[in-house]
Each structure stands twice: as C-alpha cells, then as structure tokens.
Protein backbone atom coordinates (compact mmCIF):
# COMPACT_ATOMS: atom_id res chain seq x y z
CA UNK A 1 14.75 7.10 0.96
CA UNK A 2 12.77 3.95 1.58
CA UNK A 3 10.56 3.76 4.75
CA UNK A 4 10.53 0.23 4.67
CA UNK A 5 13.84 -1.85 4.86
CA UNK A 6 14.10 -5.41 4.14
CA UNK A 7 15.23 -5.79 7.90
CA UNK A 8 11.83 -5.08 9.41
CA UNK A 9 9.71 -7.73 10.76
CA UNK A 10 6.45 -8.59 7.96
CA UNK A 11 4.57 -7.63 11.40
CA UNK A 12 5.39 -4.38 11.78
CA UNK A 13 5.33 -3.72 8.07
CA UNK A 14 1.88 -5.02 7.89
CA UNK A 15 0.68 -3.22 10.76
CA UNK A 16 2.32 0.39 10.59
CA UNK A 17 1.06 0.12 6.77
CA UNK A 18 -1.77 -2.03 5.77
CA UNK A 19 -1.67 -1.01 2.40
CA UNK A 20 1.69 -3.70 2.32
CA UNK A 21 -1.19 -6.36 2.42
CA UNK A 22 -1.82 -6.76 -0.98
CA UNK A 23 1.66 -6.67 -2.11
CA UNK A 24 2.79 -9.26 -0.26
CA UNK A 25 -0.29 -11.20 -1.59
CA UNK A 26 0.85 -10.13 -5.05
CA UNK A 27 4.42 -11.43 -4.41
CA UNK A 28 3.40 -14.90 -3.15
CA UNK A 29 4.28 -14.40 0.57
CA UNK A 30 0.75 -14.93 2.35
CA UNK A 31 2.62 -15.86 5.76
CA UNK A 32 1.80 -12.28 7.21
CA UNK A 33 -0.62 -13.33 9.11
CA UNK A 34 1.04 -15.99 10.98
CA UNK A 35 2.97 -16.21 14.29
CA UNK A 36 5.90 -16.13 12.94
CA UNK A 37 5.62 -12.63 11.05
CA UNK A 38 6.21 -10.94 14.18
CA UNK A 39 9.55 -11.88 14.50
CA UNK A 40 10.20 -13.08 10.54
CA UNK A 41 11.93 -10.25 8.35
CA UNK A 42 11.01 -9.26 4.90
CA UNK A 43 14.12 -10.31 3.57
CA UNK A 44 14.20 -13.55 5.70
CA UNK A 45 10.35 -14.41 5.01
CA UNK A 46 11.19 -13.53 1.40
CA UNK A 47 14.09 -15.82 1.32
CA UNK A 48 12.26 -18.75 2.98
CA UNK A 49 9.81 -18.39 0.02
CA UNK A 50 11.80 -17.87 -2.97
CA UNK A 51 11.12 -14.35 -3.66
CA UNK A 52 13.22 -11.51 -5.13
CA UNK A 53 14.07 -9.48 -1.90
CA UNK A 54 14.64 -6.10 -3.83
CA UNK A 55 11.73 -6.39 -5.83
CA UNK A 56 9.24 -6.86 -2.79
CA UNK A 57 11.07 -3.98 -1.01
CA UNK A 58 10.76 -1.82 -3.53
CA UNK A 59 6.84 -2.61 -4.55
CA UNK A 60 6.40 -2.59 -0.53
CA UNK A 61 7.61 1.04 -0.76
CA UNK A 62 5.60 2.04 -3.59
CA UNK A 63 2.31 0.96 -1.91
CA UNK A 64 3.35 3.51 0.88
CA UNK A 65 4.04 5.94 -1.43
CA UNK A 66 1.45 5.38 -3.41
CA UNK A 67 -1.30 7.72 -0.93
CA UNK A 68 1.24 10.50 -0.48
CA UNK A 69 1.73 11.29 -4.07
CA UNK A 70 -1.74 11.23 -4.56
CA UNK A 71 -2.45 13.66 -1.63
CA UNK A 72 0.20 16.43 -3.22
C-alpha cells in the first residue's frame, strides 16, 4: 500500500518525508519550496509541469521505502 497518494499536498509530502526532496528534483518539479506547495497536489503540481503522475508517485514511495527495507 502506498503511503503517499497523488492527492496530498507537495507540502506535506515534503515535510512528513524529506527524503521526497530529491525525487521531486529528479522528476523536474522544483516548485516544493514555494507558496503554493502547501496547497498544490502531487498530481496537480505534476500536471502543471508535464510530468508522469504515476511515475513520481511511485518513485515518491520508493524513497520512503527505501530506509525501512534497509532497517529489516
């Protein structure tokens, strides 16, 4: 099950998981740091920017999973 959803706001994604940083770096969406991330969704701030919604969500997800398989 995914712990991020394309209908949270970049804010909250970015904030609950910092790790998210670099992925949305990687994917071309550097607007995370901007006013408008607090109220922007992933999929809306990935629309706005021309990137693949379900690939973003899913590398987003991987970055969080990333430290937990590591840790078992």
């Amino acid at each position: 099950m995914d712990v991020i959803t394309r209908d949270m706001t970049i804010g909250h994604v970015v904030e609950t998981y910092p790790q998210t940083v670099e992925v949305f770096l990687r994917h071309g969406l550097m607007c995370f740091g901007c006013a408008v991330a607090r109220f922007e969704n992933v999929e809306q701030g990935a629309m706005a920017h021309g990137i693949d919604v379900q690939a973003l969500v899913r590398d987003l997800n991987a970055a969080v999973a990333a430290p937990a398989a590591a840790a078992a």
